[in-house]
N, C-alpha and C. Protein backbone atom coordinates (compact mmCIF):
# COMPACT_ATOMS: atom_id res chain seq x y z
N UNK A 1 111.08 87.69 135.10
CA UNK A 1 109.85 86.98 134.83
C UNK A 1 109.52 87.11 133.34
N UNK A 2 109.49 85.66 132.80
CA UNK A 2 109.08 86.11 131.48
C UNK A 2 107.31 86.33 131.36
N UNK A 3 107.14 87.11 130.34
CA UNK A 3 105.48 87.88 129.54
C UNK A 3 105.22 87.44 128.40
N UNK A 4 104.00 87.10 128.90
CA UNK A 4 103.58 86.73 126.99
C UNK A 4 102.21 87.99 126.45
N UNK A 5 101.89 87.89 125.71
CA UNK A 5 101.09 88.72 124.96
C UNK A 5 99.68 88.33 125.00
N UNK A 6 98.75 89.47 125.52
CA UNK A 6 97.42 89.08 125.97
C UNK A 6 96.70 88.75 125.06
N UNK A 7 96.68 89.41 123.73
CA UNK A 7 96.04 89.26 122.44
C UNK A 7 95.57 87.71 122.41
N UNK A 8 96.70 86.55 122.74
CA UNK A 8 96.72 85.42 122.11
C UNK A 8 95.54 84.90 123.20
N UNK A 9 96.11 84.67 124.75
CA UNK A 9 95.36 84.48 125.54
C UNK A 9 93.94 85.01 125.36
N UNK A 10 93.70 86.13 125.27
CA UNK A 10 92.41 86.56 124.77
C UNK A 10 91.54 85.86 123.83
N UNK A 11 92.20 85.65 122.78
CA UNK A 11 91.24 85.29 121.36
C UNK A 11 91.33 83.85 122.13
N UNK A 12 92.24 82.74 122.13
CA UNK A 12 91.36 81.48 122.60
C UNK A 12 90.89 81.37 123.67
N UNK A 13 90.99 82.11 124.82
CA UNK A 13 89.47 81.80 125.44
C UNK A 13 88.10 82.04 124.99
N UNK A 14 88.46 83.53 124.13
CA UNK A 14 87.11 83.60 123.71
C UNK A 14 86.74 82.59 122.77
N UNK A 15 87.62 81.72 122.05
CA UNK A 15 87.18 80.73 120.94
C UNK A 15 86.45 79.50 121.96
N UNK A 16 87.26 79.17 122.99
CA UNK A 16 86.48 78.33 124.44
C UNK A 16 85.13 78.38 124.51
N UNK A 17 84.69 79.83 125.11
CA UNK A 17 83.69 80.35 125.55
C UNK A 17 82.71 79.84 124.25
N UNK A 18 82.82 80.74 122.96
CA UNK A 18 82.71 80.76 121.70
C UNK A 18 81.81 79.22 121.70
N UNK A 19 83.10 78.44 121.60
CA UNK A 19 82.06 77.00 121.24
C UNK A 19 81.45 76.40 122.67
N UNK A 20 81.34 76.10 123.75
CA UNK A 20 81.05 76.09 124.99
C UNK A 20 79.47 76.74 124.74
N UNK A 21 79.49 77.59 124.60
CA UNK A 21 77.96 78.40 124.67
C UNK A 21 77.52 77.80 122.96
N UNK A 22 77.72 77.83 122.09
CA UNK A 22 77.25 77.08 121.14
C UNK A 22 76.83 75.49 121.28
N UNK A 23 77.84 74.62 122.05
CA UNK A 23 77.05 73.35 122.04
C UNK A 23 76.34 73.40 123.36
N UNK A 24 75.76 74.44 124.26
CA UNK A 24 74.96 74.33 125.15
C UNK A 24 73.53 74.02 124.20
N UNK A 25 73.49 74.53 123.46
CA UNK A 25 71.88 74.93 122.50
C UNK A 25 71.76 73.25 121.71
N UNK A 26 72.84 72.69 121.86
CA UNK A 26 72.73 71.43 120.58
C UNK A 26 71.79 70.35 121.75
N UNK A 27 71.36 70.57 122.70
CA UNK A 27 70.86 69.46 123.70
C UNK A 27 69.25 70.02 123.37
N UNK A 28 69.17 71.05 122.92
CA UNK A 28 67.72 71.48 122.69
C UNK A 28 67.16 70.79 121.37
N UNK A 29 66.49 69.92 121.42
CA UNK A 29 65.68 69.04 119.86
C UNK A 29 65.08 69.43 119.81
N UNK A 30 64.68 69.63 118.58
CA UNK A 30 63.14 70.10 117.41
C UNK A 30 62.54 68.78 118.23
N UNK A 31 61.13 69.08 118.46
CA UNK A 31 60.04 68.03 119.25
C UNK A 31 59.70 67.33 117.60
N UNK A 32 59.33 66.15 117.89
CA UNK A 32 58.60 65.38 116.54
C UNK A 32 56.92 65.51 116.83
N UNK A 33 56.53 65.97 116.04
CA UNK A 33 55.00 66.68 116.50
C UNK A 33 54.06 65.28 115.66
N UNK A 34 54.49 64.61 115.24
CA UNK A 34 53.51 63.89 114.85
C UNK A 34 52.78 63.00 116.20
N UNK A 35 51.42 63.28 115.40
CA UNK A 35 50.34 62.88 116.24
C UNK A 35 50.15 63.50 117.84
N UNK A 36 50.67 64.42 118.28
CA UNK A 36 51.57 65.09 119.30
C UNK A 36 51.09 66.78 119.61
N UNK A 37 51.06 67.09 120.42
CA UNK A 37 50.11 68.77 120.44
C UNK A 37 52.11 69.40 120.30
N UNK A 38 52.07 70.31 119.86
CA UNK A 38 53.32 70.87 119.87
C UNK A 38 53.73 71.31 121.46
N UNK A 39 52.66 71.81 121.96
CA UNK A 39 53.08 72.86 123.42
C UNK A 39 53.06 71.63 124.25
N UNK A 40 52.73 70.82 123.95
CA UNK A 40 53.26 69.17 125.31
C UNK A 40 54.23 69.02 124.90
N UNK A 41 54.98 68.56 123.81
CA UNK A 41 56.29 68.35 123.67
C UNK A 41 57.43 69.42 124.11
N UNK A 42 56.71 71.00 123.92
CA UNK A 42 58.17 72.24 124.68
C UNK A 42 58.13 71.73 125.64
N UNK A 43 56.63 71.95 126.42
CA UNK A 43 56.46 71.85 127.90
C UNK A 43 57.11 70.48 128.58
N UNK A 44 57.41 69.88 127.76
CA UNK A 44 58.19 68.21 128.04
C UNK A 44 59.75 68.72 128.37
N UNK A 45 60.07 69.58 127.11
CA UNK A 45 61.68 69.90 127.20
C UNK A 45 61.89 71.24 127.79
N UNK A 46 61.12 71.60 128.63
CA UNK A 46 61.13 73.08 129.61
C UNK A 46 62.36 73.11 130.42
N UNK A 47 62.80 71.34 130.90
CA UNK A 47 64.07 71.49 132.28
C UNK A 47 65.23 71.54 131.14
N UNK A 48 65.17 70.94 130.00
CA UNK A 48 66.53 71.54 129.20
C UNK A 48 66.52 73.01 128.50
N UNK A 49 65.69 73.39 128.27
CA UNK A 49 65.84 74.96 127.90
C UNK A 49 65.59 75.98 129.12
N UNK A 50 65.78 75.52 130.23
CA UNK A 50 65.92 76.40 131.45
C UNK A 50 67.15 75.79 131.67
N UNK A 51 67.81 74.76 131.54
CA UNK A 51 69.40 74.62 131.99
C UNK A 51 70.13 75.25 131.14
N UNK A 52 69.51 75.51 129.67
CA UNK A 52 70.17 75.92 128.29
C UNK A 52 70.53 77.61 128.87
N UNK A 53 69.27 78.19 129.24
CA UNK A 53 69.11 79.46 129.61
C UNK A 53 70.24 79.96 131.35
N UNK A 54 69.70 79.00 131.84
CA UNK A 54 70.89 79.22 133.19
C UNK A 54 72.49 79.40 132.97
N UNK A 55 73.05 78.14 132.21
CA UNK A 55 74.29 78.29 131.42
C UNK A 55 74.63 78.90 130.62
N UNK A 56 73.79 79.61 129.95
CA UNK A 56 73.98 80.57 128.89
C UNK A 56 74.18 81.64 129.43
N UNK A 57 73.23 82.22 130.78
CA UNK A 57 73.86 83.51 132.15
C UNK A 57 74.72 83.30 132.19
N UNK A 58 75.12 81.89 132.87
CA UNK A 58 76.15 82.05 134.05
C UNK A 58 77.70 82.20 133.15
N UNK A 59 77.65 81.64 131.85
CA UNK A 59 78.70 81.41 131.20
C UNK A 59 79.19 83.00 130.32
N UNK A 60 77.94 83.24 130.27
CA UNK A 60 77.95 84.92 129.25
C UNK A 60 78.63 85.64 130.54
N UNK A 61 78.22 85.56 131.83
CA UNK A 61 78.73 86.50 132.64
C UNK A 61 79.73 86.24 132.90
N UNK A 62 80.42 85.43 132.95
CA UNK A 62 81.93 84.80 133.22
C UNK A 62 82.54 85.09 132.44
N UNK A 63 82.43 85.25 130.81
CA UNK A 63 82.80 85.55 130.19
C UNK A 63 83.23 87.33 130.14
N UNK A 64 82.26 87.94 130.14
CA UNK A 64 82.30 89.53 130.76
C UNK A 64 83.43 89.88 131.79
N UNK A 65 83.37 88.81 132.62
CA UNK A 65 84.30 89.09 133.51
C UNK A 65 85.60 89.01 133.33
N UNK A 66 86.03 87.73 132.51
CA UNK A 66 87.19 87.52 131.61
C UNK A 66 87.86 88.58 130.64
N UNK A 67 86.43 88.84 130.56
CA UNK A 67 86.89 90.15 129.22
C UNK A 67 87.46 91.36 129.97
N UNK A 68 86.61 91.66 131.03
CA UNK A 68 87.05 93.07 131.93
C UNK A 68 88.51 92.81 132.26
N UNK A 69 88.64 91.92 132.98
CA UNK A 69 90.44 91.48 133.61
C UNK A 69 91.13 91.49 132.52
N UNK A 70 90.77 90.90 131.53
CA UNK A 70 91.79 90.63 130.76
C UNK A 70 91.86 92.05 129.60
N UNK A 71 91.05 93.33 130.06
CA UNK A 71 91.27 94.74 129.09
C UNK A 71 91.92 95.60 130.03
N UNK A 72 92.10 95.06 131.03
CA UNK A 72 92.79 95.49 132.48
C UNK A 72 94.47 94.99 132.57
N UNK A 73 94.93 94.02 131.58
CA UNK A 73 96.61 93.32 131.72
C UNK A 73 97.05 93.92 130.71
N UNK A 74 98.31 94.28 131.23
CA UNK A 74 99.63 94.96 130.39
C UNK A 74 100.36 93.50 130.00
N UNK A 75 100.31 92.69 130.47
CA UNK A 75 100.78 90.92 130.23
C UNK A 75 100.73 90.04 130.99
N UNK A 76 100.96 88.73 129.96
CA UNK A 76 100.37 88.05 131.46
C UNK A 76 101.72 86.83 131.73
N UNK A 77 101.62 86.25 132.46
CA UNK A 77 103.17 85.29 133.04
C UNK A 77 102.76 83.69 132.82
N UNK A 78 103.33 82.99 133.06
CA UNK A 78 102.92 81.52 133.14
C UNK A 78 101.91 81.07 134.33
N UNK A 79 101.97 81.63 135.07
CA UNK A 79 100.87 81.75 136.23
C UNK A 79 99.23 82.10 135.64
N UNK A 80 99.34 83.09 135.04
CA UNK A 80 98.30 83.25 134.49
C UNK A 80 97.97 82.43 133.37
N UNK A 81 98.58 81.68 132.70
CA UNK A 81 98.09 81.03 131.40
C UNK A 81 97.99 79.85 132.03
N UNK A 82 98.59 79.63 133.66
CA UNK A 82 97.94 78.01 133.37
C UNK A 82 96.92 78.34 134.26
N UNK A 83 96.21 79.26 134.96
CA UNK A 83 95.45 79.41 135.47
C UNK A 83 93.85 79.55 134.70
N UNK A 84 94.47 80.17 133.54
CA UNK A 84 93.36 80.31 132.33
C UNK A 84 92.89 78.89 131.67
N UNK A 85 94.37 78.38 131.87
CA UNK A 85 93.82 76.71 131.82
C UNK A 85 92.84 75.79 132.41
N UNK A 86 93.16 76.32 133.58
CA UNK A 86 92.30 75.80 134.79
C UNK A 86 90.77 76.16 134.67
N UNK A 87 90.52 77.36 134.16
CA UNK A 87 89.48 77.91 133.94
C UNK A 87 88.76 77.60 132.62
N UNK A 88 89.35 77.01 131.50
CA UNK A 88 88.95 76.57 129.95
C UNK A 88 88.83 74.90 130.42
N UNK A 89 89.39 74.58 131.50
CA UNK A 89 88.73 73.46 131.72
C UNK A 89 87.58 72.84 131.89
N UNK A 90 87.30 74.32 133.07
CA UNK A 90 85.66 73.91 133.60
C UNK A 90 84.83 74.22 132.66
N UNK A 91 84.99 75.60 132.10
CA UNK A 91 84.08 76.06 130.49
C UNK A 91 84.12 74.87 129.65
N UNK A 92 85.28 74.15 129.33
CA UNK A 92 84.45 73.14 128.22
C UNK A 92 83.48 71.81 128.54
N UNK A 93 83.91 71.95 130.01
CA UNK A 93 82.85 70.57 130.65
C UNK A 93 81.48 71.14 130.51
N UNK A 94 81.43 72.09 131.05
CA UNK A 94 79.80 73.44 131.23
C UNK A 94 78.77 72.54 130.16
N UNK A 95 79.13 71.84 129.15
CA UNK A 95 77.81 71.90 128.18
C UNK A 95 77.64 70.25 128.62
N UNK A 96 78.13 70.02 129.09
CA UNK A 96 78.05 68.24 129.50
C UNK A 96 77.29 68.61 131.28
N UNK A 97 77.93 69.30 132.26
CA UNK A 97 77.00 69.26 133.14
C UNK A 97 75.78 70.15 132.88
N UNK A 98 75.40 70.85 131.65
CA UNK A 98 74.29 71.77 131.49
C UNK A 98 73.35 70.83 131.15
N UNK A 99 73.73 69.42 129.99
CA UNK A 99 73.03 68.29 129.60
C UNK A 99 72.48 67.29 131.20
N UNK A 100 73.35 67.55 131.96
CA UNK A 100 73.03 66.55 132.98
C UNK A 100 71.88 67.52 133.74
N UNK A 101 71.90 68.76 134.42
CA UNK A 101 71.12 69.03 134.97
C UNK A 101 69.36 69.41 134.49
N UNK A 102 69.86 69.26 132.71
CA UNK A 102 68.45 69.44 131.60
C UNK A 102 67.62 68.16 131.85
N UNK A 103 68.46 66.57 132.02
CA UNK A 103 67.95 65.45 132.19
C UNK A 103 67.44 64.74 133.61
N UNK A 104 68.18 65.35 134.59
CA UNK A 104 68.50 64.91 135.96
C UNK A 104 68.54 66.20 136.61
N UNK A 105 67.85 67.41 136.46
CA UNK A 105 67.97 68.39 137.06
C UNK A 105 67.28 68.07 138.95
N UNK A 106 66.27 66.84 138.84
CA UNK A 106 65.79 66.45 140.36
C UNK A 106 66.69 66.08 141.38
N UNK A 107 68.07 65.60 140.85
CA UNK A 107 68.52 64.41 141.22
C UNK A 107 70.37 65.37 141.97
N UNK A 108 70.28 65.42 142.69
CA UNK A 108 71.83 66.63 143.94
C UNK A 108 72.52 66.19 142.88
N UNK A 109 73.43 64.88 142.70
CA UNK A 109 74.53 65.50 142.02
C UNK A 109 74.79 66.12 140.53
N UNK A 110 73.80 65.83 140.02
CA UNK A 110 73.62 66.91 138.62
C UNK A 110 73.94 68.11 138.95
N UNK A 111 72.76 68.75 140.06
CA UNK A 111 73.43 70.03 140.46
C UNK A 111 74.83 70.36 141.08
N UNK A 112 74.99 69.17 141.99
CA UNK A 112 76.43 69.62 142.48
C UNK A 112 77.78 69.40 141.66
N UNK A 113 78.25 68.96 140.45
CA UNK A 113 78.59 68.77 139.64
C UNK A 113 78.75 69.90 138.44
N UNK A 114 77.36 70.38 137.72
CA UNK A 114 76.79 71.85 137.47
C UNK A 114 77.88 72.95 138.59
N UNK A 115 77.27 72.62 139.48
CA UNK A 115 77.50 74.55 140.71
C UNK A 115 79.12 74.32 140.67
N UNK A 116 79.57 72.95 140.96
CA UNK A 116 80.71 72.66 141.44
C UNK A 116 81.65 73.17 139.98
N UNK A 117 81.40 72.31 138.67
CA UNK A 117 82.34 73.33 137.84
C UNK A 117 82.56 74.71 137.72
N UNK A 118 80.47 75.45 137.55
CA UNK A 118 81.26 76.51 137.44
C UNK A 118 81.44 77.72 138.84
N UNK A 119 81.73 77.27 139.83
CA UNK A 119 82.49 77.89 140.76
C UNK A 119 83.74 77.05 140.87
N UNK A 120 84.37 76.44 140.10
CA UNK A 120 85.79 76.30 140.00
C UNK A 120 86.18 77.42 138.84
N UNK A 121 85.41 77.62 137.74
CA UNK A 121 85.86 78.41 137.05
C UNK A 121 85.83 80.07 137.60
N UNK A 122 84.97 80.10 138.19
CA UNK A 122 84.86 81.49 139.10
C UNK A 122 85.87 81.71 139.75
N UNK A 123 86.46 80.66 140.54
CA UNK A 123 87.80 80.63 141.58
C UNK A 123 88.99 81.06 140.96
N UNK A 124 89.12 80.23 139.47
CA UNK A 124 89.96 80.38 138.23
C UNK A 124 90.30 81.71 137.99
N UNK A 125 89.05 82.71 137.70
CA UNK A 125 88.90 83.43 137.09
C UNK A 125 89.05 84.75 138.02
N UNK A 126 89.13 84.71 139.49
CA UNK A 126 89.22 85.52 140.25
C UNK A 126 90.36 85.37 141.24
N UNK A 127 91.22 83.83 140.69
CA UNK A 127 93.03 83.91 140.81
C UNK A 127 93.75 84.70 140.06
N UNK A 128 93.28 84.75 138.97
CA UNK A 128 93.78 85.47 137.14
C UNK A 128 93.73 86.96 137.86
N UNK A 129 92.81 86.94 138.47
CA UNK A 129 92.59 88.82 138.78
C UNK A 129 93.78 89.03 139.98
N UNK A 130 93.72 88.24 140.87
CA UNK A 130 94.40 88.10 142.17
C UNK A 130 95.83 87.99 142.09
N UNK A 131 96.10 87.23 141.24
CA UNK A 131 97.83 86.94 140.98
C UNK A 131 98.26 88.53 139.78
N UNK A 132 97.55 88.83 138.80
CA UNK A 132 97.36 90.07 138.04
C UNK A 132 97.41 91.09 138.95
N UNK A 133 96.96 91.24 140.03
CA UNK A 133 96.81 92.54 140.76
C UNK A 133 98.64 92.32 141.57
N UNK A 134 98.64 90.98 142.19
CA UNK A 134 99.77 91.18 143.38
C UNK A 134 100.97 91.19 142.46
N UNK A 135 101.05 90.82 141.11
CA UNK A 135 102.01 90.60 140.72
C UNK A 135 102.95 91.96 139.27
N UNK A 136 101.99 92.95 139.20
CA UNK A 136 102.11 93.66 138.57
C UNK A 136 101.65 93.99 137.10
N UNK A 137 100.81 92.83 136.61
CA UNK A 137 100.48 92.65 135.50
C UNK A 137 99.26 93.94 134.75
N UNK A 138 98.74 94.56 135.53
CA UNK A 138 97.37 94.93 135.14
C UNK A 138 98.25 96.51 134.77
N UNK A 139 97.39 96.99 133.89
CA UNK A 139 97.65 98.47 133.50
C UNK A 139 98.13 99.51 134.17
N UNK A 140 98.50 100.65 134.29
CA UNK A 140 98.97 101.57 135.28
C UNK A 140 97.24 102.07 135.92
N UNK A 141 96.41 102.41 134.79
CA UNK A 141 95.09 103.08 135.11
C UNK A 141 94.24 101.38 135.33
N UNK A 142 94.46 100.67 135.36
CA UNK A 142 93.61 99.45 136.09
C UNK A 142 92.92 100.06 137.49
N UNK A 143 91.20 99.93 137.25
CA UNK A 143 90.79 99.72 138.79
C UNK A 143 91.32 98.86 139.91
N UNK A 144 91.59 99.58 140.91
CA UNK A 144 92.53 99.11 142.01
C UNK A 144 91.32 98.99 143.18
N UNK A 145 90.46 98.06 143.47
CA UNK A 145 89.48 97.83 144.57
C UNK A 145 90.43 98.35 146.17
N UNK A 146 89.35 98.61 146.86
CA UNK A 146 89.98 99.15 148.33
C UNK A 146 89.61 97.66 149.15
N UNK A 147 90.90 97.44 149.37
CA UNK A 147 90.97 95.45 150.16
C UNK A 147 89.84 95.80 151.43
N UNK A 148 89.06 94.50 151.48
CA UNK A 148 88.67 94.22 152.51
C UNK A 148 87.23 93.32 152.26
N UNK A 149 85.94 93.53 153.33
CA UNK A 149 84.88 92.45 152.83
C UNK A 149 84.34 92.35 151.45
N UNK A 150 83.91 93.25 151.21
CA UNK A 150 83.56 93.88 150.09
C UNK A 150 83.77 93.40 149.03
N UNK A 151 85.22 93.82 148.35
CA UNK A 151 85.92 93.83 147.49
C UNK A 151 86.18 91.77 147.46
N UNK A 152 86.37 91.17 148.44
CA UNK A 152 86.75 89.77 148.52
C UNK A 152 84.98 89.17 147.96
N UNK A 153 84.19 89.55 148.49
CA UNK A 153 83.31 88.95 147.91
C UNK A 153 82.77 89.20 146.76
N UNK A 154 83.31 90.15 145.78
CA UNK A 154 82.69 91.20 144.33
C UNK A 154 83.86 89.46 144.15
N UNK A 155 84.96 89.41 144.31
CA UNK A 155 86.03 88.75 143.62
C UNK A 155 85.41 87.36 143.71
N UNK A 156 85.04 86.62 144.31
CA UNK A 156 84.76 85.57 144.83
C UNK A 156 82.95 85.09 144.87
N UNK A 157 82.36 86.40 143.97
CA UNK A 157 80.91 86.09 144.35
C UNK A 157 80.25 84.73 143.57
N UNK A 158 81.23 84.28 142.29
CA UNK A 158 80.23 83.36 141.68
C UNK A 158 80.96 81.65 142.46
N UNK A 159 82.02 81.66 142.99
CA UNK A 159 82.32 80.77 143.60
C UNK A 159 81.44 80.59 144.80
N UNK A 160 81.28 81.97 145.60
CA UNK A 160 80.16 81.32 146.70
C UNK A 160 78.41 81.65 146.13
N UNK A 161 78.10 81.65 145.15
CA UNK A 161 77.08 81.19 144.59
C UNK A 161 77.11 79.83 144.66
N UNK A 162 78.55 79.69 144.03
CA UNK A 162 78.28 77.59 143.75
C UNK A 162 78.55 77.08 144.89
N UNK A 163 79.01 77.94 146.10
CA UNK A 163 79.03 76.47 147.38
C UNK A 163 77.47 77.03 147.83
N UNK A 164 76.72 78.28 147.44
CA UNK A 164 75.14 78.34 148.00
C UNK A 164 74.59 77.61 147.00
N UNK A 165 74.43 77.18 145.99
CA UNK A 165 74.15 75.88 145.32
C UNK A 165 74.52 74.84 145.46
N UNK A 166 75.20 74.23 145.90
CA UNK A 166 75.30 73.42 146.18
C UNK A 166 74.76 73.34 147.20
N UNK A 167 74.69 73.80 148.54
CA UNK A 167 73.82 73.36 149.68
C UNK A 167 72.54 73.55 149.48
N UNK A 168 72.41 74.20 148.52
CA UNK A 168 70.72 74.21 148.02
C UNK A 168 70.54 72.62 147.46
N UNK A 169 71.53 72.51 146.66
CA UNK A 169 71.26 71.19 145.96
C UNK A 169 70.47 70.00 146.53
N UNK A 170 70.97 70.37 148.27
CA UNK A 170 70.10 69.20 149.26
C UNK A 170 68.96 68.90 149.50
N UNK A 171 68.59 70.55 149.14
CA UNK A 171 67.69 70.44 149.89
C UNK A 171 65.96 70.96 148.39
N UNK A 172 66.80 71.60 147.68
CA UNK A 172 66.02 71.95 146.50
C UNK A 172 66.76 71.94 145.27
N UNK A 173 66.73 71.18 144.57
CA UNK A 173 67.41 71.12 142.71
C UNK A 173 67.13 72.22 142.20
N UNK A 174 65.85 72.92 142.59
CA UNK A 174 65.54 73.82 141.38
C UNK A 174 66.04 75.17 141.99
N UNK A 175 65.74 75.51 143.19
CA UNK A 175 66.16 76.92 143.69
C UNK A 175 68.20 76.51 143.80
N UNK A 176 68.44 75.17 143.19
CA UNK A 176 69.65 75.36 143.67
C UNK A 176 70.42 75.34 142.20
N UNK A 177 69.54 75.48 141.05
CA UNK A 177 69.94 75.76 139.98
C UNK A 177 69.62 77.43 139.60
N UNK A 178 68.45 78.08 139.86
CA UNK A 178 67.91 79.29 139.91
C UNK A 178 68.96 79.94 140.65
N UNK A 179 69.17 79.78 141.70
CA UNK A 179 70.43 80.81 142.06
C UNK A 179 71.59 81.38 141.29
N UNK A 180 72.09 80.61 140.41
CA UNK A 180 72.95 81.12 139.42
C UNK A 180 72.03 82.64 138.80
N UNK A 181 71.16 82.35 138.51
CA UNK A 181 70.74 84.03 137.91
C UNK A 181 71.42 85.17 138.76
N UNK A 182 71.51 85.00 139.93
CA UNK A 182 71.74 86.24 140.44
C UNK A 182 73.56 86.72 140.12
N UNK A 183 73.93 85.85 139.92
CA UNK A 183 74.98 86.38 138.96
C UNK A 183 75.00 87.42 138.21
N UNK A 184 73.66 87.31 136.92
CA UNK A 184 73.64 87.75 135.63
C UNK A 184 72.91 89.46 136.37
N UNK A 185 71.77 89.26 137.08
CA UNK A 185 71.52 90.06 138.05
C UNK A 185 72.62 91.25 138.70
N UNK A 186 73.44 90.45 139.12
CA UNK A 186 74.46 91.11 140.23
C UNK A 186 75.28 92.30 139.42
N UNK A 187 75.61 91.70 137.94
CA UNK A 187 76.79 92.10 137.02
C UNK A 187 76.42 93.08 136.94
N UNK A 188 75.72 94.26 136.36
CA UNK A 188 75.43 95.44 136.39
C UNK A 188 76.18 96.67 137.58
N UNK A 189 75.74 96.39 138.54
CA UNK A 189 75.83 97.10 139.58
C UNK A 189 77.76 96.25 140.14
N UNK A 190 78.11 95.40 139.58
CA UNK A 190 79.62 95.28 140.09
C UNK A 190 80.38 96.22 139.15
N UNK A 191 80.08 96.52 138.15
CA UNK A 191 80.26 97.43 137.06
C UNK A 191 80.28 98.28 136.34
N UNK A 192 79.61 99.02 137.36
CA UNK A 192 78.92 100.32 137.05
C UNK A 192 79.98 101.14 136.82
N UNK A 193 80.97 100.71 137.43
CA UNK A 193 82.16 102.84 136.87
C UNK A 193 82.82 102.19 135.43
């Protein structure tokens, strides 16, 4: 099996991430205050700087997570780099469905679109760990989880965030965008050793 060198993989995702979370903030405009109270115009752009703020969690924590797995590989195979692909896919869409749910946050498929990328990238990102673990890639001292419920859902938790957003999406836009926090929430305590 040929190995390539994590270093490289490393630095451009983080360059991904890097600009991804930078043009989330470019959908946020200076309000034009003429003739205009300033706090009506934030209070106007409140659903894009709460989508700004949601994606900015959900993407910072994904990122964390990227970082942990990937300080965890001794190398990685072609499996893993196109899987990382798979995953720099959904990260660079992130600032285009973050714009849709800032404008159309009322409206299901903004959100389902939103939840739906980034729990593809979650899926992405917790194959990278999955194929890394079965395949020998991760360090000798790599945390080794004990298989079973548990451990499948720590691996899998921001993917079934996005299918519980999405069925939120039906029924509520906003609690079905708010759920992503518990991600940013969750990360602490998946991480603690």
């Amino acid at each position: 099996m040929k190995t390539f060198d994590v270093g490289r993989l490393a630095a451009f995702t983080d360059g991904v991430f890097a600009i991804a979370i930078t043009l989330l903030v470019l959908d946020l405009d200076l309000p034009d205050v003429s003739g205009k109270a300033i706090g009506e115009l934030i209070q106007a752009d409140l659903p894009k700087f709460y989508s700004w703020l949601i994606s900015f969690l959900a993407l910072g924590t994904l990122w964390l997570h990227h970082h942990y797995i990937v300080a965890h590989l001794r190398c990685t195979d072609i499996t893993i780099l196109l899987l990382n692909l798979a995953l720099l896919l959904f990260i660079s869409v992130t600032p285009w469905t973050t714009s849709l749910i800032g404008a159309y946050g009322d409206q299901s498929i903004a959100v389902v679109l939103f939840s739906g990328c980034l729990g593809l990238a979650w899926l992405s990102i917790a194959l990278i760990g999955l194929h890394a673990r079965e395949h020998g890639l991760l360090l000798a001292d790599a945390p080794k989880p004990e298989p079973g419920l548990m451990a499948t859902l720590v691996t899998l938790r921001g993917t079934l965030i996005a299918v519980l957003s999405i069925g939120f999406a039906y029924v509520d836009t906003t609690w079905a965008v708010l759920v992503w926090v518990l991600l940013f929430v969750m990360h602490p305590f998946v991480y603690r050793n």
